[in-house]
N, C-alpha and C. Protein backbone atom coordinates (compact mmCIF):
# COMPACT_ATOMS: atom_id res chain seq x y z
N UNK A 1 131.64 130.85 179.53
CA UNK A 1 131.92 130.06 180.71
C UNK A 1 132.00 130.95 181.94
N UNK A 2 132.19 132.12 181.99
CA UNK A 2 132.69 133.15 182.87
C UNK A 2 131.33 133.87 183.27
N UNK A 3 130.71 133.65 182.24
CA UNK A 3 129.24 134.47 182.56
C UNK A 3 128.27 133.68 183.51
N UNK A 4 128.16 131.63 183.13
CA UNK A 4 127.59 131.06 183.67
C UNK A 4 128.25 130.88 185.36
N UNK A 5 129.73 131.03 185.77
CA UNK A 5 130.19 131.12 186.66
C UNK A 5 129.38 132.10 187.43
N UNK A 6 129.28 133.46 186.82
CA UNK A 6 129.21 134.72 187.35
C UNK A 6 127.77 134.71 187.76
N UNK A 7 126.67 134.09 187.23
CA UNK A 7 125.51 133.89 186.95
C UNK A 7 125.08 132.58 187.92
N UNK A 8 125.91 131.60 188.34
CA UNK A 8 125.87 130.84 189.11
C UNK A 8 125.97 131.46 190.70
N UNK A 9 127.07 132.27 190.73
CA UNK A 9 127.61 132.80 192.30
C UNK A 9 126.06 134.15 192.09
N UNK A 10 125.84 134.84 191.50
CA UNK A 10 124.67 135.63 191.85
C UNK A 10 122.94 134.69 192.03
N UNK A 11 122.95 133.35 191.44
CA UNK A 11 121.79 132.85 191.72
C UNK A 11 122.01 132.34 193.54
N UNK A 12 123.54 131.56 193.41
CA UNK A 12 123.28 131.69 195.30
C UNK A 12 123.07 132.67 196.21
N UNK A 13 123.60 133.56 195.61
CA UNK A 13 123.46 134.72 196.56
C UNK A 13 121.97 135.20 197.08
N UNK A 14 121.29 135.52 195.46
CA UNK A 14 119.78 135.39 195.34
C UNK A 14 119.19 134.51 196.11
N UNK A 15 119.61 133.28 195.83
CA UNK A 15 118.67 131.98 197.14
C UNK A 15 118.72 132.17 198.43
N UNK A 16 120.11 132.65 198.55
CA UNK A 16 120.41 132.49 200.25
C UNK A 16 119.60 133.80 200.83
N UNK A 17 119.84 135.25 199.67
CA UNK A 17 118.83 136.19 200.37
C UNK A 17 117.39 135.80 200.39
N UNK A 18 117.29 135.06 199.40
CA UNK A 18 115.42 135.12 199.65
C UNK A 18 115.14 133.95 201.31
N UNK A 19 116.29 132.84 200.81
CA UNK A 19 115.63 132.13 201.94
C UNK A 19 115.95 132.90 203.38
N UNK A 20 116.52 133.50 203.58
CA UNK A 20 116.35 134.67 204.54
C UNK A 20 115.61 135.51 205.01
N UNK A 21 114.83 135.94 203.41
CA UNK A 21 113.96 136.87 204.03
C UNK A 21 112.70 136.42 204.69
N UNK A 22 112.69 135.09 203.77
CA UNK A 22 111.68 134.02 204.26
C UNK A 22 111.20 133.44 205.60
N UNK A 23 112.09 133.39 205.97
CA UNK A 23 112.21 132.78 207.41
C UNK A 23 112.48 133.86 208.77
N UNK A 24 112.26 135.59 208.60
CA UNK A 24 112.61 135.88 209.76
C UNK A 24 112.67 135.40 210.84
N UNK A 25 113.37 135.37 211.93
CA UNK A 25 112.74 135.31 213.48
C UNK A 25 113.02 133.72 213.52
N UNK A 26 113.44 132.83 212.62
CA UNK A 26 112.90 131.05 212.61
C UNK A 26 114.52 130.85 212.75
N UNK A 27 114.43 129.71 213.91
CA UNK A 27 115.95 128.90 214.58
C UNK A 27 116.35 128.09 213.40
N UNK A 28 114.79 127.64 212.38
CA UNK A 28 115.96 126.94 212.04
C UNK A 28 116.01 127.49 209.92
N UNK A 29 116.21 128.59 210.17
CA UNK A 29 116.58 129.33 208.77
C UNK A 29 118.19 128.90 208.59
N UNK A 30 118.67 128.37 207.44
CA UNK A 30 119.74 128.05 206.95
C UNK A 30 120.53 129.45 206.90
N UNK A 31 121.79 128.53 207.61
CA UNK A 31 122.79 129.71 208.31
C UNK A 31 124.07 129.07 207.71
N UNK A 32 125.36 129.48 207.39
CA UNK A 32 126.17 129.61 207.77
C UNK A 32 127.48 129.60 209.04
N UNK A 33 128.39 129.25 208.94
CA UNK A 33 129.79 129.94 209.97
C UNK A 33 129.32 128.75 211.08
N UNK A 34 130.53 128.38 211.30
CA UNK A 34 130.91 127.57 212.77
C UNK A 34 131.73 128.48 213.51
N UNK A 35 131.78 127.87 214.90
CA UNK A 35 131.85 128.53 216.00
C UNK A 35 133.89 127.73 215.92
N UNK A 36 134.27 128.50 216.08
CA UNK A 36 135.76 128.86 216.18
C UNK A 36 136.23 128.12 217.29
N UNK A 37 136.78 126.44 217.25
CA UNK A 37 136.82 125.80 219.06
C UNK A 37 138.10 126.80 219.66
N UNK A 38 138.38 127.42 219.29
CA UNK A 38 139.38 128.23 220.13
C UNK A 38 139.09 129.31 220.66
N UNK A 39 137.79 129.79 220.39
CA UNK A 39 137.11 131.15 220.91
C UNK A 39 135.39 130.90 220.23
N UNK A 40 135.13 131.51 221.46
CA UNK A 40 133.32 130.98 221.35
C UNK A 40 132.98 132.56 220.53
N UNK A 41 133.65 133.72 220.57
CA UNK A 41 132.96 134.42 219.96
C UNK A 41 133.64 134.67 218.81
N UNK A 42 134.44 134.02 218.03
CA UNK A 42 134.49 133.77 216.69
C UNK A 42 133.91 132.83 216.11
N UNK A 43 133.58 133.25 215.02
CA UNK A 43 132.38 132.08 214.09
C UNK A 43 133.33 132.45 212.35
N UNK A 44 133.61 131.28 211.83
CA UNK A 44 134.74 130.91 210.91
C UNK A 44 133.93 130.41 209.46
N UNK A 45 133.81 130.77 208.45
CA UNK A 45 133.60 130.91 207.57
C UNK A 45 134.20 130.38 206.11
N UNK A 46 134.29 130.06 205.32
CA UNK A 46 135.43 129.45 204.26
C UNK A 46 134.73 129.91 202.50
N UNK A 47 135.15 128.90 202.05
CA UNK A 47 134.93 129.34 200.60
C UNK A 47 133.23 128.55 200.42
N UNK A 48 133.66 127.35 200.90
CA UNK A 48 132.58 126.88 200.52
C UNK A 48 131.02 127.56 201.52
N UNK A 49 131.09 128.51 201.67
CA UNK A 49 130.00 129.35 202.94
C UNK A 49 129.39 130.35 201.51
N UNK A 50 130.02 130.77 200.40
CA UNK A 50 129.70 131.03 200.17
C UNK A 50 128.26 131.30 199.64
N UNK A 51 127.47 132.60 199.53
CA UNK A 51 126.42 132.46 198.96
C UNK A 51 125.08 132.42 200.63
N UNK A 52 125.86 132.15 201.12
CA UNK A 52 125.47 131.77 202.71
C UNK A 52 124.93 132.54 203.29
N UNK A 53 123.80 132.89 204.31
CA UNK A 53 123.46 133.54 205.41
C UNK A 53 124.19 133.45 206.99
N UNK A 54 124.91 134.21 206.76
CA UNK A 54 126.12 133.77 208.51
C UNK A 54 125.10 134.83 209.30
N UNK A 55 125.06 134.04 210.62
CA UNK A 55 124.35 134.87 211.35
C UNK A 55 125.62 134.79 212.40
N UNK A 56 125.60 136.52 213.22
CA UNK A 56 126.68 136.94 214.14
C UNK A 56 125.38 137.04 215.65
N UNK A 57 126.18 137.59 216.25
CA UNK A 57 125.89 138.00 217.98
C UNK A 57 126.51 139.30 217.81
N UNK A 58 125.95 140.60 218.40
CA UNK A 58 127.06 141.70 218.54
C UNK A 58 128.23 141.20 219.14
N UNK A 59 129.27 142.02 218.63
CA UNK A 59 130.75 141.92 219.25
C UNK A 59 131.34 140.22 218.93
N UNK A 60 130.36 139.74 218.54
CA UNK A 60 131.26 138.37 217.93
C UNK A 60 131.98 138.85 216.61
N UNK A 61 133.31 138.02 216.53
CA UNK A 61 134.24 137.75 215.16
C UNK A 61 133.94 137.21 213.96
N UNK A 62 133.91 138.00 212.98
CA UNK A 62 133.83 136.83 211.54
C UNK A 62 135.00 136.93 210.97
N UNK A 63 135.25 135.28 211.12
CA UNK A 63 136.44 135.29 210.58
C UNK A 63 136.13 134.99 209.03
N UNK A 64 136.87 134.95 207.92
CA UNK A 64 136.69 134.45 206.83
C UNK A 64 138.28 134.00 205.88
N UNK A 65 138.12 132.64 205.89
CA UNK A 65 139.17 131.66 205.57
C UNK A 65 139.12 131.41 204.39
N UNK A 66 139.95 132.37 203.31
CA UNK A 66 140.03 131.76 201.79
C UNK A 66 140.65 131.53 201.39
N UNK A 67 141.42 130.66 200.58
CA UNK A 67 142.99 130.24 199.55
C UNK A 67 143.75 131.53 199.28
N UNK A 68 144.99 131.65 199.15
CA UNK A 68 145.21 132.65 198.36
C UNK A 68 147.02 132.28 198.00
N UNK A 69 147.42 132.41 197.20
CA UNK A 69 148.60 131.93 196.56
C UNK A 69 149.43 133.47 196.48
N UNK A 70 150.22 134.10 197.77
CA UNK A 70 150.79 135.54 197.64
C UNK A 70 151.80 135.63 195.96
N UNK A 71 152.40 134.36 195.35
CA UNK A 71 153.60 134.52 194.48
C UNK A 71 152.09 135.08 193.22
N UNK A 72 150.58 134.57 193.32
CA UNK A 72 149.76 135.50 191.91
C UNK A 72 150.32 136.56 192.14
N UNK A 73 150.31 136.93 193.08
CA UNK A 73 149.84 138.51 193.07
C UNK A 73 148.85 138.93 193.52
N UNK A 74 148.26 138.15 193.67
CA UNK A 74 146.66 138.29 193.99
C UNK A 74 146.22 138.30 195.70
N UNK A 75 144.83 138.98 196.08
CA UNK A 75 145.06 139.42 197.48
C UNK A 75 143.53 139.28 197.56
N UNK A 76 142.61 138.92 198.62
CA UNK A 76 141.68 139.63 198.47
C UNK A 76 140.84 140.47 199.18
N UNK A 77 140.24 141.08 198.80
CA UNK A 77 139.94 142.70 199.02
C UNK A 77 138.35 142.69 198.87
N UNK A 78 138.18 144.01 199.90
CA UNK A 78 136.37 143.86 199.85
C UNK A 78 136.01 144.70 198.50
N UNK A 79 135.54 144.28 197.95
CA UNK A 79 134.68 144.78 196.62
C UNK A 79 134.00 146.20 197.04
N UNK A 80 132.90 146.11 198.15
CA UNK A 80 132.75 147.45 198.64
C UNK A 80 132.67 147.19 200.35
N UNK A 81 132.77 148.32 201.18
CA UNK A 81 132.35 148.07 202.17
C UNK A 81 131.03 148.28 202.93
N UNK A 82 131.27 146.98 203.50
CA UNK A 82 129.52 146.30 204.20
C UNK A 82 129.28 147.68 204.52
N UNK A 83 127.75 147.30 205.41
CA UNK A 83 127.29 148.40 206.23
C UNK A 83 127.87 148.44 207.43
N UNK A 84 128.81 149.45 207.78
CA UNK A 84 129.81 149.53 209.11
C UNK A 84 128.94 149.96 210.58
N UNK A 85 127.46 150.34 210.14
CA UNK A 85 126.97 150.35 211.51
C UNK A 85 126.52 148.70 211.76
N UNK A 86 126.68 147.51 210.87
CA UNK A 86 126.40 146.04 210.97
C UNK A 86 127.79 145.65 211.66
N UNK A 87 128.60 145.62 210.66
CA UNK A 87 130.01 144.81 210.22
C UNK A 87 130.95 145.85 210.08
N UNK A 88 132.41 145.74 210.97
CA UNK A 88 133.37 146.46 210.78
C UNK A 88 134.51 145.56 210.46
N UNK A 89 135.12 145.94 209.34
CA UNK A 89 136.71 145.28 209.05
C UNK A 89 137.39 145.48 210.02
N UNK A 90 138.21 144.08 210.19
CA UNK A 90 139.19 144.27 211.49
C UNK A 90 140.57 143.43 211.16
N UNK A 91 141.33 144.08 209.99
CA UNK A 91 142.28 143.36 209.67
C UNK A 91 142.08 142.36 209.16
N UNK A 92 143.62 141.07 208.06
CA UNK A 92 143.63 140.42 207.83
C UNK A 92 144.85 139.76 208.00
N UNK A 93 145.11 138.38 207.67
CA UNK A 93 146.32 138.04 207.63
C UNK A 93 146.53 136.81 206.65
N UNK A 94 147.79 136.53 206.42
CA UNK A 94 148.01 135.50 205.60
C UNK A 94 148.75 133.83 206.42
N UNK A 95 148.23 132.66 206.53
CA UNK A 95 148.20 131.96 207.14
C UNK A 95 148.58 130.67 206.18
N UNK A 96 149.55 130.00 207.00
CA UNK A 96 150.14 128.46 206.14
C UNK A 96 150.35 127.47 207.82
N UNK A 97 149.96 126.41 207.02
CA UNK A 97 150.26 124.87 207.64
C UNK A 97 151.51 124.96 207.82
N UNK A 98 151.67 123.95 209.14
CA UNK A 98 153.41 123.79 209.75
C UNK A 98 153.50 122.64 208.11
N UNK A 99 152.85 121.90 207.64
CA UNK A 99 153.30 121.37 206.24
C UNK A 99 153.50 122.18 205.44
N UNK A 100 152.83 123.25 205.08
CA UNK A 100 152.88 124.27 203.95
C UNK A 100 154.38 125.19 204.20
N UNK A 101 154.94 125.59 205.14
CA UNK A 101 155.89 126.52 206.06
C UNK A 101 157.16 125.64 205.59
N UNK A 102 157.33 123.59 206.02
CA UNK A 102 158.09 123.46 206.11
C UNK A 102 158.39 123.03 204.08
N UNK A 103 157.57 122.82 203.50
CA UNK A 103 157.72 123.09 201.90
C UNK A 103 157.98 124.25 201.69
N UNK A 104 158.51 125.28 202.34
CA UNK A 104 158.18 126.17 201.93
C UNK A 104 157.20 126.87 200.50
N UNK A 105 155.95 126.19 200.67
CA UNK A 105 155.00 126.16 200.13
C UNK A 105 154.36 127.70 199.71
N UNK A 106 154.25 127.89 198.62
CA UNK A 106 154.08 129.60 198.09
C UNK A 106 152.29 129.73 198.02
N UNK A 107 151.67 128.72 198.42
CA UNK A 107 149.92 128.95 198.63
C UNK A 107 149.78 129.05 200.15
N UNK A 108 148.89 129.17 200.57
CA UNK A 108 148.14 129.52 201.76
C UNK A 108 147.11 129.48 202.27
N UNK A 109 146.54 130.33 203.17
CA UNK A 109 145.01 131.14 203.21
C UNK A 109 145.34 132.65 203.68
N UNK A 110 144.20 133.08 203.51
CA UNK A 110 144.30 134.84 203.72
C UNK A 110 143.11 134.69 204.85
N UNK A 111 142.69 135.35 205.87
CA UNK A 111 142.15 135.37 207.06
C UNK A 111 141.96 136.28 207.08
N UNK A 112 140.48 137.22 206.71
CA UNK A 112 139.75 138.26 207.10
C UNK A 112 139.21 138.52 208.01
N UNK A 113 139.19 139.10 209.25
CA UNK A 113 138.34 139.60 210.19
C UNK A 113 137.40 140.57 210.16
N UNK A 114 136.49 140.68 210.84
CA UNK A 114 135.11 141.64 210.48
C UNK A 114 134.45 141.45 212.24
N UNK A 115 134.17 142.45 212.99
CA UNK A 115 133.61 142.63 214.00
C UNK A 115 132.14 142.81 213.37
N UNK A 116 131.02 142.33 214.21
CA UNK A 116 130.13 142.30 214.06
C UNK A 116 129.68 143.43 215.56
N UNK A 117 129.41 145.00 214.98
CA UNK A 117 129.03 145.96 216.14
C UNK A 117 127.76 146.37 215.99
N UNK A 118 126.67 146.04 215.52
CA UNK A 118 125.48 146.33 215.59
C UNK A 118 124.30 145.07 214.99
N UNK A 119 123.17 145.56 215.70
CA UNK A 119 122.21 144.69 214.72
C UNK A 119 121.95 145.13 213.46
N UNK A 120 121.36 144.41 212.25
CA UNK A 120 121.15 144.35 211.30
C UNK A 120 121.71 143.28 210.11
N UNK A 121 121.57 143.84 208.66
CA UNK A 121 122.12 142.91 207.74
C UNK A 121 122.74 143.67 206.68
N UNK A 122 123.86 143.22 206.27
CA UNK A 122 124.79 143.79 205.17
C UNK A 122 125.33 142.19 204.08
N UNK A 123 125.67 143.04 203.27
CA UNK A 123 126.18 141.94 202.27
C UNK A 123 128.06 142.04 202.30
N UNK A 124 128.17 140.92 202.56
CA UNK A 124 130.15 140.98 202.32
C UNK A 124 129.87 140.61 201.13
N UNK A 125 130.82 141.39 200.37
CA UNK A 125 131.42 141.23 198.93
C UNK A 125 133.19 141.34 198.86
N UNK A 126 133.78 140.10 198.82
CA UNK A 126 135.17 140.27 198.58
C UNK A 126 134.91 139.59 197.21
N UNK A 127 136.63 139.90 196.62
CA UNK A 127 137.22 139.53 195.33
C UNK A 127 138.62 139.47 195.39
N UNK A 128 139.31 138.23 194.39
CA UNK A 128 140.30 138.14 194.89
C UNK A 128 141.30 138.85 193.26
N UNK A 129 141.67 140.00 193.71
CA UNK A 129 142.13 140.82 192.88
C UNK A 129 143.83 141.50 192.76
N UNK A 130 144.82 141.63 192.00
CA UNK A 130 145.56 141.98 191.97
C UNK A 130 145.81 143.56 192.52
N UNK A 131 146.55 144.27 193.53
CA UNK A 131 146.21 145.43 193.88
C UNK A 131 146.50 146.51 192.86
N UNK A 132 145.87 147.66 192.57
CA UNK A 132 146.05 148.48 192.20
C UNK A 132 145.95 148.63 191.02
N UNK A 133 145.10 147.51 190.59
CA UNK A 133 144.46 147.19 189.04
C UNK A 133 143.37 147.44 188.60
N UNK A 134 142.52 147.33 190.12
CA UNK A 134 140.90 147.65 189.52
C UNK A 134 140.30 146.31 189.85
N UNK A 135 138.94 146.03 189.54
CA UNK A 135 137.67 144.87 189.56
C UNK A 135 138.35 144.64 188.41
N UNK A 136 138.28 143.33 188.36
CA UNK A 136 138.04 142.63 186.80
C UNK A 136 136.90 141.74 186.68
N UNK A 137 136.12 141.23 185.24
CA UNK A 137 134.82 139.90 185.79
C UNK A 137 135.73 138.85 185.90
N UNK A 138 137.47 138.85 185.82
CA UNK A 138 137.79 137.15 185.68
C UNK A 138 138.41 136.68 187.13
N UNK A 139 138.01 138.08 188.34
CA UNK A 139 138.81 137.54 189.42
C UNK A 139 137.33 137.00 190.26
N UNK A 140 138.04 135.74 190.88
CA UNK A 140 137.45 135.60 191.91
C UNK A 140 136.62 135.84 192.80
N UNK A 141 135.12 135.60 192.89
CA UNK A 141 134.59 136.26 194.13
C UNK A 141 134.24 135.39 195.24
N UNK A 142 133.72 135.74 196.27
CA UNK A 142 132.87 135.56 197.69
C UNK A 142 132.14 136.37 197.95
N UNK A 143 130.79 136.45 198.46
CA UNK A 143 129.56 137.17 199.13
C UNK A 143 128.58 136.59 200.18
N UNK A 144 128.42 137.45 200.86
CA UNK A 144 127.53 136.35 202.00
C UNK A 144 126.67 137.53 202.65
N UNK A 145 125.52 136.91 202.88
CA UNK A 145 124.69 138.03 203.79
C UNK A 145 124.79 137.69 205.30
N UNK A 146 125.42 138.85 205.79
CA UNK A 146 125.63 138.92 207.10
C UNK A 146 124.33 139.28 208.03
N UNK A 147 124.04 138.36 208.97
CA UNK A 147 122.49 138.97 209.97
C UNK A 147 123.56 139.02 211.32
N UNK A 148 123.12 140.37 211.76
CA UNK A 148 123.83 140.13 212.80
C UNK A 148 122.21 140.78 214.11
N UNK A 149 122.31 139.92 215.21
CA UNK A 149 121.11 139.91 216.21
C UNK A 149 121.77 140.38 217.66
């Protein structure tokens, strides 16, 4: 079951790169990320993006919005880091609903930032992993190919 999971998230990944490579230069190549109504140069991202082609602007924000429950234990963390002349990490944080706050509710989201400082394309690879344990195949992933123009 873990393999067809694992085997599922690498065939999107596969699609979304090919249909990418497919389409250079074309407006309307399947993209990823909405534009952030609180700031035009953040573009916001989620779980379901995964597998996705997000296209940036230099110096625009990627934000990236995923679940994360702090009482697992669990956190998540970039698997490796992008290409930093593309995409630079820029902090994260952990984020709850004025509903979630006043339950004092032990789930959340975790909020990754990533500056987008050059042209090109890199792959984000996070996982949502216990710290100081290592990769495992049973945690969690996200990946997305970043174009940044």
């Amino acid at each position: 079951m873990l393999r067809r999971r694992i085997g599922r998230v690498a065939l999107a990944l596969i699609a979304g790169l090919a249909a990418g490579w497919t389409l250079p230069g074309c407006s309307a190549a399947p993209s990823s990320g909405r534009a952030n109504a609180g700031a035009s140069n953040e573009v916001l991202v989620t779980a379901v993006d995964a597998g996705s082609v997000i296209e940036l602007k230099v110096g625009q924000l990627l934000l990236v919005e995923l679940p994360e429950s702090p009482s697992s234990g669990r956190v998540w963390q970039l698997v490796r880091r992008p290409d930093q002349l593309v995409l630079m990490p820029d902090g994260n944080k952990f984020d709850q609903t004025e509903a979630q706050k006043a339950r004092e509710d032990l789930v959340g989201t975790q909020v990754l930032r990533f500056e987008a400082v050059g042209e090109g394309e890199t792959i984000l690879s996070l996982a949502l992993v216990r710290p100081g344990t290592g990769l495992s195949t049973a945690d969690e992933r996200w990946m997305g190919q970043i174009r940044v123009r």
